[in-house]
C-alpha atoms as a PDB file:
ATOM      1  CA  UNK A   1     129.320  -4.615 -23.124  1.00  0.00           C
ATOM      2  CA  UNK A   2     131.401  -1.896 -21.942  1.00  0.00           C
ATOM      3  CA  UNK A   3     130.783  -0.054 -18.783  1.00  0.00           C
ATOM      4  CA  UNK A   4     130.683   3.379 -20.997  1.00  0.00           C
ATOM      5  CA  UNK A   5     128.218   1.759 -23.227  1.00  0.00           C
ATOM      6  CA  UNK A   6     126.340   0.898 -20.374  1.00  0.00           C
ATOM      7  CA  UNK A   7     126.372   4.537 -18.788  1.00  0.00           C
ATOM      8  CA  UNK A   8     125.135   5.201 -22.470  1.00  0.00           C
ATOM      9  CA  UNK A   9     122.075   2.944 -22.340  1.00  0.00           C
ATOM     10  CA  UNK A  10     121.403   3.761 -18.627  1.00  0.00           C
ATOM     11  CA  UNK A  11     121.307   7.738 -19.679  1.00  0.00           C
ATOM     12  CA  UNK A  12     119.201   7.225 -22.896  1.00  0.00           C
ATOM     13  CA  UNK A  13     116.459   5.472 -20.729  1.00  0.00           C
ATOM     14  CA  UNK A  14     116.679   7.239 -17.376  1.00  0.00           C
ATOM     15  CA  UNK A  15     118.416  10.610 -17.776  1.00  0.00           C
ATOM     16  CA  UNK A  16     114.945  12.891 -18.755  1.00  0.00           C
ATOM     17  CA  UNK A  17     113.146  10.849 -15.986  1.00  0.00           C
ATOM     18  CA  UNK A  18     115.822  11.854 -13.249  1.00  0.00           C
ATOM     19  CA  UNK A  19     116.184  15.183 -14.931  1.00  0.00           C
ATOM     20  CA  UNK A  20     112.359  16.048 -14.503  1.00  0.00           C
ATOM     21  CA  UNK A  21     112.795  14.565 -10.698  1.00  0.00           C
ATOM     22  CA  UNK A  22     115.228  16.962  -9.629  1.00  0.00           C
ATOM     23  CA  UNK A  23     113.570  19.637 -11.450  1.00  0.00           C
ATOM     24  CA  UNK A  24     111.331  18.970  -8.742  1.00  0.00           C
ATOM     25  CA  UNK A  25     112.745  18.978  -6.027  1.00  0.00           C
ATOM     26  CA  UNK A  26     115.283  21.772  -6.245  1.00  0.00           C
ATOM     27  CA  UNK A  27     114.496  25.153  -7.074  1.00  0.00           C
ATOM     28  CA  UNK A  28     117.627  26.317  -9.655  1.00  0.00           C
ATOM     29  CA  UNK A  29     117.841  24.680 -13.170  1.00  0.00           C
ATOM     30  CA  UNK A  30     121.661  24.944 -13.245  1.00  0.00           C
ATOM     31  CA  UNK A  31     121.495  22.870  -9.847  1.00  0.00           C
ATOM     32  CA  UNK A  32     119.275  20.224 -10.953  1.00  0.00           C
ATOM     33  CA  UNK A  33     121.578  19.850 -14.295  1.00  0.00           C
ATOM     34  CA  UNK A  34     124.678  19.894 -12.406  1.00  0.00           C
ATOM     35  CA  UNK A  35     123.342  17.468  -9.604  1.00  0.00           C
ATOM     36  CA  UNK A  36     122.428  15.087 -12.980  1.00  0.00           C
ATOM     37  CA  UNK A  37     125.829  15.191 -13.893  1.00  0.00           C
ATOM     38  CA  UNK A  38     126.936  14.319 -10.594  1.00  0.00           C
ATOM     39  CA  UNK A  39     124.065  11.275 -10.668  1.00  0.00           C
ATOM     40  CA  UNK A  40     125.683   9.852 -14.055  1.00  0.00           C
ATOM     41  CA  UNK A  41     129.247  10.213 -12.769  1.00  0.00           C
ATOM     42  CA  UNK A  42     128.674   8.166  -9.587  1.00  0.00           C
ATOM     43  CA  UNK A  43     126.633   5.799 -11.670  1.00  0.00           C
ATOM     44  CA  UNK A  44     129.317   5.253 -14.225  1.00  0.00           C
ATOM     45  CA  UNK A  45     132.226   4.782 -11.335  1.00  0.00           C
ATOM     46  CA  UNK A  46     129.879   2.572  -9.435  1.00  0.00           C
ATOM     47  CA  UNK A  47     128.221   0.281 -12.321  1.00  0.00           C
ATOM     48  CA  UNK A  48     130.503  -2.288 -11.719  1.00  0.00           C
ATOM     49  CA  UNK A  49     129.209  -3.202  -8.205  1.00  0.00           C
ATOM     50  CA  UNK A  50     125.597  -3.638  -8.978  1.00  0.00           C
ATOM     51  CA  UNK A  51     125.192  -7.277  -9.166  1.00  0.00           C
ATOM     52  CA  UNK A  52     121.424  -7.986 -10.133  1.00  0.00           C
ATOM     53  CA  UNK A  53     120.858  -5.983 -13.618  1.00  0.00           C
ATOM     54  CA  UNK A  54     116.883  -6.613 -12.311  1.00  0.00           C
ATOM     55  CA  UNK A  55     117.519  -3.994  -9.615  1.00  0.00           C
ATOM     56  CA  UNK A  56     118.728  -1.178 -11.758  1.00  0.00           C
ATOM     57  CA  UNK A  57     116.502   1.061 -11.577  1.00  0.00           C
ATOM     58  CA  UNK A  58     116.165   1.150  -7.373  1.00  0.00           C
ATOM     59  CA  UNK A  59     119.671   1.148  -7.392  1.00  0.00           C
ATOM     60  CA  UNK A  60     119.460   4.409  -9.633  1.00  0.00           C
ATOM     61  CA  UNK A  61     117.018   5.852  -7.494  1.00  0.00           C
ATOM     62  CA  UNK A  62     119.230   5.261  -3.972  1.00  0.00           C
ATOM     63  CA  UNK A  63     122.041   7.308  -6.305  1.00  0.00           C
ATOM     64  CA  UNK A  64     119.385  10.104  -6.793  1.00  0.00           C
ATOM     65  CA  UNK A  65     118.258   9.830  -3.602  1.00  0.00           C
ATOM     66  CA  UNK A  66     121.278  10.225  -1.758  1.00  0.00           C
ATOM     67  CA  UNK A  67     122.830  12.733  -3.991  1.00  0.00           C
ATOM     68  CA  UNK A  68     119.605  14.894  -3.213  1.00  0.00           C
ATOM     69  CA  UNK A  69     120.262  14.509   0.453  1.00  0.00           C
ATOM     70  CA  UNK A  70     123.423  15.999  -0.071  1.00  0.00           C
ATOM     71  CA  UNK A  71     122.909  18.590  -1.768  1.00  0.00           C
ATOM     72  CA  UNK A  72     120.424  19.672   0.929  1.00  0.00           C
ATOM     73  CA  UNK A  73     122.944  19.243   3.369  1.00  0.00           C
ATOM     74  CA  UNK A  74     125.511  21.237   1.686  1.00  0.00           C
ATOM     75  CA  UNK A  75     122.626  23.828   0.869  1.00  0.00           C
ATOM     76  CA  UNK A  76     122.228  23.677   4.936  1.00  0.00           C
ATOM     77  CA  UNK A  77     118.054  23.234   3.739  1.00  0.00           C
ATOM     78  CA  UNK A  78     116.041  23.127   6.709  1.00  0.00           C
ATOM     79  CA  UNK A  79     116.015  20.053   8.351  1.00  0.00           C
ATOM     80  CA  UNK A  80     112.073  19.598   8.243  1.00  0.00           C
ATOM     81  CA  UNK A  81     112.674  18.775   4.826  1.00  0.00           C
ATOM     82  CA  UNK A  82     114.984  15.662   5.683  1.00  0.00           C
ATOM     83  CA  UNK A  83     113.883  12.480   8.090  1.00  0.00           C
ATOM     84  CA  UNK A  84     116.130  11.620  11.064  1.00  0.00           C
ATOM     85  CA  UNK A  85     118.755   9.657   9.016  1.00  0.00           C
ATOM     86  CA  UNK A  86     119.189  12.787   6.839  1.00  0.00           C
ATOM     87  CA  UNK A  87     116.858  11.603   3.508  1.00  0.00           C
ATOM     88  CA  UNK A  88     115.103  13.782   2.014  1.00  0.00           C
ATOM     89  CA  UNK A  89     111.321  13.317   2.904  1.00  0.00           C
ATOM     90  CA  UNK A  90     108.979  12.551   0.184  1.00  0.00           C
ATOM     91  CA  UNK A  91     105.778  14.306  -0.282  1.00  0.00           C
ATOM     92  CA  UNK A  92     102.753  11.676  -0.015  1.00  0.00           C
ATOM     93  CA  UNK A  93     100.859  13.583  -1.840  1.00  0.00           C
ATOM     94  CA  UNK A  94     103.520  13.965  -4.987  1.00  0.00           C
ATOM     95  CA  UNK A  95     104.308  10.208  -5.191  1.00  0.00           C
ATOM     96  CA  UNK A  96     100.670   9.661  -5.306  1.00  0.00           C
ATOM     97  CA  UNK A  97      99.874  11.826  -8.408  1.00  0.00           C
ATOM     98  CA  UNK A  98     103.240  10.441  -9.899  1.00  0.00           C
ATOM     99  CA  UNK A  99     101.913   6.552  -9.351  1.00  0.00           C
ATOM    100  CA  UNK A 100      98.302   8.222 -10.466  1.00  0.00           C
ATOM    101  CA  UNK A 101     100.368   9.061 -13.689  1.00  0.00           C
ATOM    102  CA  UNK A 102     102.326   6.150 -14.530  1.00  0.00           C
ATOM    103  CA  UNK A 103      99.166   4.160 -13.997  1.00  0.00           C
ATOM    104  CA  UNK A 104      97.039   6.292 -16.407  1.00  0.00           C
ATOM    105  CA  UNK A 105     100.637   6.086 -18.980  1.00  0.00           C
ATOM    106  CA  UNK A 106     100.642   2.421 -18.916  1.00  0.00           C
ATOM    107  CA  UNK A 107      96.710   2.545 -19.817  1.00  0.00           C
ATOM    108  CA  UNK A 108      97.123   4.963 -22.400  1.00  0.00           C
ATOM    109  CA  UNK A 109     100.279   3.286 -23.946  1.00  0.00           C
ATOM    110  CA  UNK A 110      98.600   0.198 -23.854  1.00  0.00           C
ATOM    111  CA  UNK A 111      95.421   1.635 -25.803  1.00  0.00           C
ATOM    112  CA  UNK A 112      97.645   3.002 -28.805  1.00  0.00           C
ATOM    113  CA  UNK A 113      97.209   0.824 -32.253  1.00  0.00           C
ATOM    114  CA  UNK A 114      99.963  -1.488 -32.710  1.00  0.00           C
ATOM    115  CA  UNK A 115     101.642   1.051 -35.393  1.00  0.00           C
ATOM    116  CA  UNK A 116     102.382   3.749 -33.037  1.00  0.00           C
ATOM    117  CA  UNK A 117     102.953   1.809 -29.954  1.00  0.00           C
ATOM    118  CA  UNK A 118     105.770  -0.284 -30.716  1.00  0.00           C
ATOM    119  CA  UNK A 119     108.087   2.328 -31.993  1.00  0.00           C
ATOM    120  CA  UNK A 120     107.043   4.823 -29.106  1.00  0.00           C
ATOM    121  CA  UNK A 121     107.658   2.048 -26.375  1.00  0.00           C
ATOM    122  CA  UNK A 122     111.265   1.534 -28.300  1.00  0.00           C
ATOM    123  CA  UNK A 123     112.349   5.088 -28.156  1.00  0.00           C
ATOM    124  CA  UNK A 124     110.497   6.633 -25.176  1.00  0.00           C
ATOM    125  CA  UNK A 125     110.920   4.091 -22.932  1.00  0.00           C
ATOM    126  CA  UNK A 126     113.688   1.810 -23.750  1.00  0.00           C
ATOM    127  CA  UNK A 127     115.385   4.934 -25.231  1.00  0.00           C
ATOM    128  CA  UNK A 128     116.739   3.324 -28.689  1.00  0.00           C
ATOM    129  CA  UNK A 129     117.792   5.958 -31.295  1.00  0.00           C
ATOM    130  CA  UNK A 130     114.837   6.130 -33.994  1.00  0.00           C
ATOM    131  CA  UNK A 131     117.093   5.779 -36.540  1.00  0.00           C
ATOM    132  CA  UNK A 132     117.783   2.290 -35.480  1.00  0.00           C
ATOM    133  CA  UNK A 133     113.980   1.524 -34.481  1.00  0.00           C
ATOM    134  CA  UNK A 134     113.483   2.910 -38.504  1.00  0.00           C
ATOM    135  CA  UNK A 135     116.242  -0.192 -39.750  1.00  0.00           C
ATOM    136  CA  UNK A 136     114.813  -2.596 -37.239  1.00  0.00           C
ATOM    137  CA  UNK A 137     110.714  -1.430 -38.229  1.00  0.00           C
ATOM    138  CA  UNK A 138     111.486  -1.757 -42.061  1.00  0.00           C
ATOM    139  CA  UNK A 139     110.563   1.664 -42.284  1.00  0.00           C
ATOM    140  CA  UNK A 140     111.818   5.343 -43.344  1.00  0.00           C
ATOM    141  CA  UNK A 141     113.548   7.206 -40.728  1.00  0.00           C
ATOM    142  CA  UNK A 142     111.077   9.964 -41.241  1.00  0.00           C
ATOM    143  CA  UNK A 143     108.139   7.485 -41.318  1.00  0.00           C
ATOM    144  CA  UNK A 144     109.510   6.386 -38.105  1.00  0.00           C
ATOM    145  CA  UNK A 145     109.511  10.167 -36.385  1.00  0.00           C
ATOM    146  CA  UNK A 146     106.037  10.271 -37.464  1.00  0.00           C
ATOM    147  CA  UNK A 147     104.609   7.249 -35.937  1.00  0.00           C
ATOM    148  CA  UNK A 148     106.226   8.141 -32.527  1.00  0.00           C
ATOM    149  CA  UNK A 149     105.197  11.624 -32.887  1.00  0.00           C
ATOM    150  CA  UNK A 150     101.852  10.522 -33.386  1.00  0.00           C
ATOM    151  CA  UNK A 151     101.745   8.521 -30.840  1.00  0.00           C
ATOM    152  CA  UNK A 152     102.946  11.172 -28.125  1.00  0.00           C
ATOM    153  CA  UNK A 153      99.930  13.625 -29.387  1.00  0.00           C
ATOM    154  CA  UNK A 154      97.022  10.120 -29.131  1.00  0.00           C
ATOM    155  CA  UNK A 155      98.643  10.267 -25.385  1.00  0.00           C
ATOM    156  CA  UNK A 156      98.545  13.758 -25.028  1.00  0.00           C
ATOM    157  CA  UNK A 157      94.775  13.628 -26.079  1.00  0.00           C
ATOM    158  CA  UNK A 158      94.090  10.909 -23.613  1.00  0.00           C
ATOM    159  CA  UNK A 159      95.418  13.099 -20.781  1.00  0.00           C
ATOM    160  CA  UNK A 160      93.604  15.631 -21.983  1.00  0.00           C
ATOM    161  CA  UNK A 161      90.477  13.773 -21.849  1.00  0.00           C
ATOM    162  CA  UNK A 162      90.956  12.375 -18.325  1.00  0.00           C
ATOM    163  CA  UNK A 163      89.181  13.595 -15.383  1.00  0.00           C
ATOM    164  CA  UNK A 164      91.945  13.342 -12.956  1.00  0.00           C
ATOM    165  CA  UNK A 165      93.910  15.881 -15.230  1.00  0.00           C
ATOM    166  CA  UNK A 166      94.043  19.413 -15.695  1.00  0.00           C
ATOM    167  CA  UNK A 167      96.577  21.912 -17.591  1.00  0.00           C
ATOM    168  CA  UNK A 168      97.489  25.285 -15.375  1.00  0.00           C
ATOM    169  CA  UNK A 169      98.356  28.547 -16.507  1.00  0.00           C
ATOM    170  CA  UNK A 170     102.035  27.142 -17.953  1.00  0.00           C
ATOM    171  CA  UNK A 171     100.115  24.308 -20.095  1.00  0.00           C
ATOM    172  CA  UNK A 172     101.923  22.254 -17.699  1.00  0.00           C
ATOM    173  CA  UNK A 173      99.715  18.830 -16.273  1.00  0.00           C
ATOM    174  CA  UNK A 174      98.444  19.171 -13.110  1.00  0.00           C
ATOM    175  CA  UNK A 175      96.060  16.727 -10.951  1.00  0.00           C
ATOM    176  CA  UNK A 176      93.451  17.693  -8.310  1.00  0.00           C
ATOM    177  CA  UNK A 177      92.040  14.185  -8.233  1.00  0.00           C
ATOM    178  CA  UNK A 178      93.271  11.011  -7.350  1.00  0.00           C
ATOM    179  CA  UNK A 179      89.878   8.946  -7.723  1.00  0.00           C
ATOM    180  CA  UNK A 180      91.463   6.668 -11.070  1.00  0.00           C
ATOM    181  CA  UNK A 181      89.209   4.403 -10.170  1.00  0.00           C
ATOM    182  CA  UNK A 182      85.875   6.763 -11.470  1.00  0.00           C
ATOM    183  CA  UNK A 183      87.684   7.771 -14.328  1.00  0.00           C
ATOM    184  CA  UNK A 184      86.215   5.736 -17.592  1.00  0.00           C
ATOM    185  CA  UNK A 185      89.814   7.086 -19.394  1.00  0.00           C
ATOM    186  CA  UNK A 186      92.317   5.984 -17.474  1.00  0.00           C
ATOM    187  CA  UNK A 187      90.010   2.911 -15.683  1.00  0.00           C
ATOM    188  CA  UNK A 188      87.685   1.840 -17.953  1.00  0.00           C
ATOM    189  CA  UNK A 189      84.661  -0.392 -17.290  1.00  0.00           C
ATOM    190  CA  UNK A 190      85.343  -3.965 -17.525  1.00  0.00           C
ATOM    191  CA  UNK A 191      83.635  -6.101 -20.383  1.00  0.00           C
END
């Protein structure tokens, strides 16, 4: 496989991920979208040295990392915000809810009949086209749409139904509560 091909594959599964990131963490759209440009260029020129595929996605997240720390450098952001090596410090409380979320995802994923799971697994996650997940399923392209579609909204509902989870004023997901463990949604009772 070609390196471009692999840039391909690497932005299909991980560019709306780091996109949503830097969102974030800095406060101008145009910078975020520019500074995920700059994340996929370095990736592409630098593919070829990663030398355990396993390890792709911390090596990703050094990229983001350090290309963050940058750009707060060359924004001269106060240095509160960065440790003494010059990284960007991570808020505790923000990588908490964001393992509180992928934990609940993985539970909700995992709860979704077989129908709608697979094909949103293939193109939300792994990031294959739907058109390809329609040849590979058997099924009609907009058959396909709908399954994944469907699954997204059983999610959504699930999120909505959890007690750790709350919408603001935007619609967008917020969490005041960290307790998974009491939540019969996201943690439920064993058999």
């Amino acid at each position: 496989m070609k390196a471009t091909e692999n840039t391909a594959d690497i932005w299909n599964e991980f560019s709306g991920q780091i996109r949503g990131y830097l969102l974030g963490k800095v406060k101008q759209e145009d910078d975020a979208e520019d500074l995920l440009q700059e994340i996929f260029i370095k990736i592409h020129s630098s593919l070829g040295n990663l030398k355990d595929e396993k390890k792709l996605a911390p090596w990703i997240y050094r990229i983001v990392r350090n290309s963050l720390t940058d750009y707060y450098r060359k924004n001269r952001i106060p240095e509160q915000e960065l440790d003494e090596n010059g990284e960007y410090v991570e808020d505790d409380h923000e990588e908490a809810e964001i393992k509180g979320l992928v934990k609940c995802l993985n539970v909700f994923i995992s709860r979704l009949p077989e129908k709608y799971k697979e094909p949103l697994i293939l193109s939300d996650i792994k990031g294959m086209k739907q058109k390809d997940i329609a040849g590979q399923m058997n099924l009609s392209y907009s058959g396909l749409k709908s399954r994944v579609q469907r699954g997204r909204e059983m999610i959504k509902e699930m999120f909505m139904n959890c007690c750790c989870y709350q919408h603001n004023a935007d619609g967008k997901l917020i969490s005041d509560n960290f307790n998974h463990e009491s939540c019969e949604i996201c943690n439920p009772p064993a058999n």
